[in-house]
C-alpha atoms as a PDB file:
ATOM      1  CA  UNK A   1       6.040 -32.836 -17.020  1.00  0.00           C
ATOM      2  CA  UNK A   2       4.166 -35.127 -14.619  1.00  0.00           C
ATOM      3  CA  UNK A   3       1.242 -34.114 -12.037  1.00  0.00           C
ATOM      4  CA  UNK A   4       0.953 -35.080  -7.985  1.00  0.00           C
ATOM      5  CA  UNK A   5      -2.022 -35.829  -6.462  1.00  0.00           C
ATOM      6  CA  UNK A   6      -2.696 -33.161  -3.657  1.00  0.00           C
ATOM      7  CA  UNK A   7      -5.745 -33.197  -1.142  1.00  0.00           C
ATOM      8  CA  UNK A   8      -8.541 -31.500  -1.929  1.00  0.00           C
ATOM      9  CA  UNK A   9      -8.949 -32.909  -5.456  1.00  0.00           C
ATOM     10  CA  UNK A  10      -5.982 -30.582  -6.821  1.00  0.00           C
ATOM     11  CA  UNK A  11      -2.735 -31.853  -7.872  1.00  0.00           C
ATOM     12  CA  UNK A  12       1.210 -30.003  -8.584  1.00  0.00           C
ATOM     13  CA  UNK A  13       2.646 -29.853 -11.666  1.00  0.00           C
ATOM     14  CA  UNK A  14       6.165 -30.947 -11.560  1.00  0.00           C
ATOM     15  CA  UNK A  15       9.496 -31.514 -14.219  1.00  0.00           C
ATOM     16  CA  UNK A  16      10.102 -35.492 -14.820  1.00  0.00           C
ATOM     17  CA  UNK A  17      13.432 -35.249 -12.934  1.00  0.00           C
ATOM     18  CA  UNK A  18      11.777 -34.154  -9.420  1.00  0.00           C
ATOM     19  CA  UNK A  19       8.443 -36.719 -10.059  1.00  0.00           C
ATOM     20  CA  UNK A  20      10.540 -39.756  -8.753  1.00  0.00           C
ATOM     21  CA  UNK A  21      11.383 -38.296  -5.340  1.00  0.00           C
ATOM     22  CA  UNK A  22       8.190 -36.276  -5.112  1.00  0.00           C
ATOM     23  CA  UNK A  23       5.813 -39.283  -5.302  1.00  0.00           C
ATOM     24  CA  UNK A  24       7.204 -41.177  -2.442  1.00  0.00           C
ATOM     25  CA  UNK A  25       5.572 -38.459  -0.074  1.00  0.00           C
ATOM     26  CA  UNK A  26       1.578 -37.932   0.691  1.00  0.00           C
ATOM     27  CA  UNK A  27       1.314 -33.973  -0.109  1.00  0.00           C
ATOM     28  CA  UNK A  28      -1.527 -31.943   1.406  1.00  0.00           C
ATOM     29  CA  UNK A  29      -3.230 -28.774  -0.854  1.00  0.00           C
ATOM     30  CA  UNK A  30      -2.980 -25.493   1.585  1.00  0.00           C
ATOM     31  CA  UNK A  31      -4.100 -21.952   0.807  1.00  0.00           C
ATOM     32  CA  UNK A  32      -2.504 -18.774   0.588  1.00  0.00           C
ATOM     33  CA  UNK A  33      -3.044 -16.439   3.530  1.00  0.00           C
ATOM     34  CA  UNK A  34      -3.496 -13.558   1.317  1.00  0.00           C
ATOM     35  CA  UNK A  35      -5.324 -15.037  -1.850  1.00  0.00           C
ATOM     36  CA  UNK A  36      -8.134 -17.156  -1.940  1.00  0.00           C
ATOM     37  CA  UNK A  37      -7.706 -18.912  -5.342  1.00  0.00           C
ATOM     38  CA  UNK A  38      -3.768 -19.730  -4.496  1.00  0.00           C
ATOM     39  CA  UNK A  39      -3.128 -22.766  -3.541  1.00  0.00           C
ATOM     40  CA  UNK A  40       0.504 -24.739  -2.452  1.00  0.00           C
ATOM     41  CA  UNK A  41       1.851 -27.891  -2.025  1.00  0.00           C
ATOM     42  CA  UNK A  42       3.087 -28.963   1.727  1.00  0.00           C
ATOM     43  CA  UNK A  43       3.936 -32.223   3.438  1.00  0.00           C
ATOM     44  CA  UNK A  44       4.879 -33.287   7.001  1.00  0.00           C
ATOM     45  CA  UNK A  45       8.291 -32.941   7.748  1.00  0.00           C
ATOM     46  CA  UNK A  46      10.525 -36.032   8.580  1.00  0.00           C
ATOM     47  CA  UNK A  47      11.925 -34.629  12.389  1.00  0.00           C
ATOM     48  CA  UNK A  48      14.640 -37.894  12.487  1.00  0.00           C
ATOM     49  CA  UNK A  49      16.594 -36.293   9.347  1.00  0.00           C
ATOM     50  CA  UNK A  50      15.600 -32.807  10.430  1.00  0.00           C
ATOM     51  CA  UNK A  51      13.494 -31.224   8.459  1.00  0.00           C
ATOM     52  CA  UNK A  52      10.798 -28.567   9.625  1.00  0.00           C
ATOM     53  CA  UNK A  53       7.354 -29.465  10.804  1.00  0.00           C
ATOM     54  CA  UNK A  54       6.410 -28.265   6.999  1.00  0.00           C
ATOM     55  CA  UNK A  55       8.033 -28.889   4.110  1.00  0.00           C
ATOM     56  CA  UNK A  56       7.037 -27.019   1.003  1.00  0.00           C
ATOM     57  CA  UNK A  57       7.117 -28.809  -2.156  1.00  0.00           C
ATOM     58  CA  UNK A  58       8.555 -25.600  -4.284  1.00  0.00           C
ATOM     59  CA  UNK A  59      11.349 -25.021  -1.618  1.00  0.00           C
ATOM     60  CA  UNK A  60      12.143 -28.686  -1.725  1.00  0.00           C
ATOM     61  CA  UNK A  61      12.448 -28.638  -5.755  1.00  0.00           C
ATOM     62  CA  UNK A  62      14.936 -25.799  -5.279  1.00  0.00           C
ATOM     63  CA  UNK A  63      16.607 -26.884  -2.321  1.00  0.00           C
ATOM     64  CA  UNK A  64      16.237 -23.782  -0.804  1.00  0.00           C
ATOM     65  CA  UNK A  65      18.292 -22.347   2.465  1.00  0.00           C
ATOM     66  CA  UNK A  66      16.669 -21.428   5.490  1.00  0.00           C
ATOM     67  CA  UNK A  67      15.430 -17.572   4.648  1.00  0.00           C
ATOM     68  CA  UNK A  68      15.591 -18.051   1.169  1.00  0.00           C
ATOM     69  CA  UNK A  69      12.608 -16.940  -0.744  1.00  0.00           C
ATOM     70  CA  UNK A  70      11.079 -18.685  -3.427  1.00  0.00           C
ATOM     71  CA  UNK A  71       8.810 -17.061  -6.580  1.00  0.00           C
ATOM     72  CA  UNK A  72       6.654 -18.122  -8.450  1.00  0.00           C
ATOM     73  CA  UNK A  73       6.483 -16.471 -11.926  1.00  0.00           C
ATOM     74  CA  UNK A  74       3.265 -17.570 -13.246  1.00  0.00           C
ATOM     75  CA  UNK A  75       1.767 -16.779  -9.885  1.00  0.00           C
ATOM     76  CA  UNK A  76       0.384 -20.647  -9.643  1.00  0.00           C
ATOM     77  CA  UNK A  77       1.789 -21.747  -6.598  1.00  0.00           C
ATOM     78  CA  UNK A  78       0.712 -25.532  -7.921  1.00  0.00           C
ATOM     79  CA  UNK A  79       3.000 -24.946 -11.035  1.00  0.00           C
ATOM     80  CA  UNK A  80       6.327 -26.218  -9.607  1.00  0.00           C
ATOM     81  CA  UNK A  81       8.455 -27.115 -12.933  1.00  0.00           C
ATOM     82  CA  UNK A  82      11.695 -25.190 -12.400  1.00  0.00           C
ATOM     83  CA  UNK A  83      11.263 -22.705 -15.170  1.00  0.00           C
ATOM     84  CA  UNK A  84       8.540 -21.387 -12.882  1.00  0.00           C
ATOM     85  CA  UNK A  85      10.762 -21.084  -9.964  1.00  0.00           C
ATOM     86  CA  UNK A  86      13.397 -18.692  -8.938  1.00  0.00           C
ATOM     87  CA  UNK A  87      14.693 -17.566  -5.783  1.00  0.00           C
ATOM     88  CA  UNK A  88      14.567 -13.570  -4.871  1.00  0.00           C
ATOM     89  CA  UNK A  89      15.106 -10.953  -2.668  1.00  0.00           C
ATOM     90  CA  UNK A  90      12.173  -9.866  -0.413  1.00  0.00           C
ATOM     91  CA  UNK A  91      12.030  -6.786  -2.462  1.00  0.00           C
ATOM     92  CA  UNK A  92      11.553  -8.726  -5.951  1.00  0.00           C
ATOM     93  CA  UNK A  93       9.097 -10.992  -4.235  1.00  0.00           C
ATOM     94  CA  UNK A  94       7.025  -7.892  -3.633  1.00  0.00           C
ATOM     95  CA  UNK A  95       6.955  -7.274  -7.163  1.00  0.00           C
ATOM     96  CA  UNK A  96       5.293  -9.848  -8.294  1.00  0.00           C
ATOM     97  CA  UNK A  97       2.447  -9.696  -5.785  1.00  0.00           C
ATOM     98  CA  UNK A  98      -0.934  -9.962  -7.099  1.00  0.00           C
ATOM     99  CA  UNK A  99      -3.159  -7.373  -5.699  1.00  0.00           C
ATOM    100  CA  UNK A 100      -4.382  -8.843  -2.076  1.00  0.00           C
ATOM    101  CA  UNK A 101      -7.916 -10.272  -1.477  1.00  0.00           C
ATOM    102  CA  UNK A 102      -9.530  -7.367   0.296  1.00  0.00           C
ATOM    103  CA  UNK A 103     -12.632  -5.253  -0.351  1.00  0.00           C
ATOM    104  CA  UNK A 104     -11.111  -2.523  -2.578  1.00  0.00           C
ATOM    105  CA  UNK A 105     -12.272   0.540  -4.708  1.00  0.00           C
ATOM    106  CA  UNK A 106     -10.132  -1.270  -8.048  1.00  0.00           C
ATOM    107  CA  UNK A 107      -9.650  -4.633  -9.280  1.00  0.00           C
ATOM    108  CA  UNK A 108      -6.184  -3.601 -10.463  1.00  0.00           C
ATOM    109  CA  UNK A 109      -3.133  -3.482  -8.875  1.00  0.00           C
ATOM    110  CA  UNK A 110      -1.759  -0.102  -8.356  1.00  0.00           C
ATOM    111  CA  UNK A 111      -5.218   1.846  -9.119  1.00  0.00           C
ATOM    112  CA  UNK A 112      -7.585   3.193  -7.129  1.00  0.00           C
ATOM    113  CA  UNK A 113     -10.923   5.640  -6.639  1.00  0.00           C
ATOM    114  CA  UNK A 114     -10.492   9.120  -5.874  1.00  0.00           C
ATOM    115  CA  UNK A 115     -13.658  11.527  -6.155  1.00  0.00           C
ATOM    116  CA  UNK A 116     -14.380  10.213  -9.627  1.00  0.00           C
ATOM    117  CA  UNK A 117     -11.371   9.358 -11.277  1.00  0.00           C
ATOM    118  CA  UNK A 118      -8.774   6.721 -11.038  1.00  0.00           C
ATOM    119  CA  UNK A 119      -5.020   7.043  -9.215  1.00  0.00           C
ATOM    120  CA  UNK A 120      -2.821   5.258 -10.816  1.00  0.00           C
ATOM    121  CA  UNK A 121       0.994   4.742  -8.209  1.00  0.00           C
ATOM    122  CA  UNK A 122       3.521   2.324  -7.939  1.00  0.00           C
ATOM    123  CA  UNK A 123       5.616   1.831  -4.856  1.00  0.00           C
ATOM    124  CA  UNK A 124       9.625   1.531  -4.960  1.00  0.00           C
ATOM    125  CA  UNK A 125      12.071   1.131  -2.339  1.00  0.00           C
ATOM    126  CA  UNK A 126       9.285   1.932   0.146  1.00  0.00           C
ATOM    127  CA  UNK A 127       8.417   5.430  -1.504  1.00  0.00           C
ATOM    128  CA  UNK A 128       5.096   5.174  -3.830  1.00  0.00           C
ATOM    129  CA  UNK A 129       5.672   7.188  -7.357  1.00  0.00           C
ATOM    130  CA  UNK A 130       1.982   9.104  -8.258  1.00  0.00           C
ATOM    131  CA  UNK A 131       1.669   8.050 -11.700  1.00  0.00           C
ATOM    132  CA  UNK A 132      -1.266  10.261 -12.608  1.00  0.00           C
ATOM    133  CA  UNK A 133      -5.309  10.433 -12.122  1.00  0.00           C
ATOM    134  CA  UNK A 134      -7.483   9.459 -15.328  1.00  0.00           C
ATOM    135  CA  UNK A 135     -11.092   9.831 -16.301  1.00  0.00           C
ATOM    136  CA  UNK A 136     -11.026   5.660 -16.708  1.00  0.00           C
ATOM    137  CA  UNK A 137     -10.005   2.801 -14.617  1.00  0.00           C
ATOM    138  CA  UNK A 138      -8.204   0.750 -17.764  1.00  0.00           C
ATOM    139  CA  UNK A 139      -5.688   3.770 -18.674  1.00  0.00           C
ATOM    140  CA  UNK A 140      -4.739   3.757 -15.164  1.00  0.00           C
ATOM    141  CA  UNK A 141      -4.019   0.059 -14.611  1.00  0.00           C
ATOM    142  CA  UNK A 142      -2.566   0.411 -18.352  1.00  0.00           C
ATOM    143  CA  UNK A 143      -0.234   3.309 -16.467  1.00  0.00           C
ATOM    144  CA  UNK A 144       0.661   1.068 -14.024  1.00  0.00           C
ATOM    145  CA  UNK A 145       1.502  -2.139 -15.948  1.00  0.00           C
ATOM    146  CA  UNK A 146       4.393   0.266 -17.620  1.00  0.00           C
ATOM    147  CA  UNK A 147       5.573   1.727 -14.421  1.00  0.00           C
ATOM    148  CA  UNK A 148       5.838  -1.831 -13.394  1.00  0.00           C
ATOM    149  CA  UNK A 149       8.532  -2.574 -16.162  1.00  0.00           C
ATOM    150  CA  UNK A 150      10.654   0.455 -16.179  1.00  0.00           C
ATOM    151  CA  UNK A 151      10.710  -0.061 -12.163  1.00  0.00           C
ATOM    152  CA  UNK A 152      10.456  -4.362 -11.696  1.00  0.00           C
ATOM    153  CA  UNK A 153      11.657  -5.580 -15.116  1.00  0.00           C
ATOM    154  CA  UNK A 154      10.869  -9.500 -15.244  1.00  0.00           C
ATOM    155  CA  UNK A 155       9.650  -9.426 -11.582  1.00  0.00           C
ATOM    156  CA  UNK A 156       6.333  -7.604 -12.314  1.00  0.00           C
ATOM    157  CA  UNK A 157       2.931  -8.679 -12.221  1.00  0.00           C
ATOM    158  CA  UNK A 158       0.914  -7.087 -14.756  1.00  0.00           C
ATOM    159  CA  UNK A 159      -2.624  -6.476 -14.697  1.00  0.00           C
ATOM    160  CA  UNK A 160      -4.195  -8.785 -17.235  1.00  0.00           C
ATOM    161  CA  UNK A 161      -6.689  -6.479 -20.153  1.00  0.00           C
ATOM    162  CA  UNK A 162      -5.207  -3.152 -19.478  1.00  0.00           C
ATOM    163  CA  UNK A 163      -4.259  -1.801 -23.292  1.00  0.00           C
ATOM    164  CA  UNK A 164      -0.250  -0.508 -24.492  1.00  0.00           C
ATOM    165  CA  UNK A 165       0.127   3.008 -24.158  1.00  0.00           C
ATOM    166  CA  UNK A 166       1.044   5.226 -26.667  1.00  0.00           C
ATOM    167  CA  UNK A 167       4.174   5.930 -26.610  1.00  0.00           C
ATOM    168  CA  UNK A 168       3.564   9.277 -25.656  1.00  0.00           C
ATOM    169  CA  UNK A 169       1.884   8.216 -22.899  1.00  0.00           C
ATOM    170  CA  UNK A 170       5.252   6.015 -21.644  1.00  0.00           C
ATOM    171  CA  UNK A 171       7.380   9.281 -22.773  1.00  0.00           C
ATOM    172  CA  UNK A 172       5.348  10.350 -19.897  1.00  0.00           C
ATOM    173  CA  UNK A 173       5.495   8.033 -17.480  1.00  0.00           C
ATOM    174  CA  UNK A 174       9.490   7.573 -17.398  1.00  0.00           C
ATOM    175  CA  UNK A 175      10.091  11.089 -16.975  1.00  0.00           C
ATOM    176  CA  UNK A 176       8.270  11.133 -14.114  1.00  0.00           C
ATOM    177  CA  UNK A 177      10.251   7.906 -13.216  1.00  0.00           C
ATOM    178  CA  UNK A 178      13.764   9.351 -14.353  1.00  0.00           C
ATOM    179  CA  UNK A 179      13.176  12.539 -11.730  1.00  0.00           C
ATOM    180  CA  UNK A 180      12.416  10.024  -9.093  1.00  0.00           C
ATOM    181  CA  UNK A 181      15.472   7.935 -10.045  1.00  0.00           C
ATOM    182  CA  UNK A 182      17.572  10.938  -9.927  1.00  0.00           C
ATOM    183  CA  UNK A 183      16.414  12.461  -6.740  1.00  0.00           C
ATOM    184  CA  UNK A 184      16.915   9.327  -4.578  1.00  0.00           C
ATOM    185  CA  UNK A 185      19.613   7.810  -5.673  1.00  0.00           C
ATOM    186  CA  UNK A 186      17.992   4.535  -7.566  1.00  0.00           C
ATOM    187  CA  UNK A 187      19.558   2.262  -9.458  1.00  0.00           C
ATOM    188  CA  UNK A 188      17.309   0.818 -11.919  1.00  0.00           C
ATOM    189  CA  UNK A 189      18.591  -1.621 -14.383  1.00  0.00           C
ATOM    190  CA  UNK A 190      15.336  -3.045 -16.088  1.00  0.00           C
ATOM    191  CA  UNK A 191      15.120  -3.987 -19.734  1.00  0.00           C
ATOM    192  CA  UNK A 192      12.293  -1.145 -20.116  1.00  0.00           C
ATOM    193  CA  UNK A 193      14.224   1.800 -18.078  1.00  0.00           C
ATOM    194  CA  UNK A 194      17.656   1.252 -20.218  1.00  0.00           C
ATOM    195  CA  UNK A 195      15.510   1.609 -23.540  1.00  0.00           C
ATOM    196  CA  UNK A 196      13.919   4.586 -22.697  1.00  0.00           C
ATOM    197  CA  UNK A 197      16.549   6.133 -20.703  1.00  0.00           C
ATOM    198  CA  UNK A 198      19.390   5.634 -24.049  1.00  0.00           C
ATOM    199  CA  UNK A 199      16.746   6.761 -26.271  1.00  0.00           C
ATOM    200  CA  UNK A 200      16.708   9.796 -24.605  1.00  0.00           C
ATOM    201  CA  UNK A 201      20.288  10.154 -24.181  1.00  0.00           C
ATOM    202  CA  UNK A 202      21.083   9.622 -27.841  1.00  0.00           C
END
């Protein structure tokens, strides 16, 4: 693992293998339009051997294709080793979405303020699932960290300090999730869902 020096006194982590070709360019630090604290690594493109105006160091590392779309796991868009890289669908790259910079009743992603209490929902395939409303705003981000799995599987983003539920409480959550499934049609193939859902079948 080797670092690049970025503007803005910030630098990319990278794998040894990609350091040698990586260095030879001057790489600028840009921010993310939607979160203040994300940062990514650019550089001008080379127009004689036709790359874009832009060229972004994680698409580079992965060679990606023109509409490809590149995640990163950790959510550090500086950390550009490969085993934080993957290419997704648009859908999966919504998954892992932090929640957006914008005043908001909830830290959390997936909770908010409603006369008192706390909704907890998730959103699938454009519909959003009501997961509940609770008395305090750590059961429902806790609620929502285990919708995420049955629903994203290894393309969630969790909300960091939110407890396990018991597993009474995820009994409860993935029937509400199965009649979903079941009325529309999903297919759901996560880790989480199968458990629960053979459990139940046996």
């Amino acid at each position: 693992m080797k670092t690049i020096p970025l503007t803005r006194g910030k630098s990319a982590v990278v794998d040894d293998e990609d350091y040698t070709e990586l260095i030879k360019f001057r790489w600028f630090c840009v921010p993310s339009r939607s979160h203040k604290d994300t940062w990514y690594a650019v550089r001008r493109g080379q127009h004689g051997k036709g790359e874009p105006s832009t060229v972004w160091m994680h698409r580079e590392i992965m060679h990606s294709l023109p509409g490809e779309i590149v995640d990163h796991i950790n959510s550090n868009g500086l950390d550009n080793r490969k085993e934080n890289l993957r290419h997704v669908t648009t859908l999966q790259n919504s998954f892992n979405q932090r929640k957006m910079d914008r005043p908001c009743s909830s830290r959390f992603k997936g909770v908010s303020s409603r006369r008192g209490r706390w909704r907890a929902r998730i959103k699938y395939h454009e519909c959003y699932i009501e997961l509940g409303m609770f008395d305090d705003e750590m059961t429902a981000a806790a609620v929502y960290n285990f919708a995420s799995r049955l629903f994203f599987g290894q393309y969630r983003h969790e909300n960091d300090g939110a407890r396990e539920l018991t597993h009474k409480e995820q009994k409860r959550i993935f029937d509400l999730a199965q009649r979903h499934v079941e009325r529309y049609g999903w297919y759901v193939d996560t880790e989480t869902y199968r458990s629960f859902y053979f459990k139940n079948a046996s």
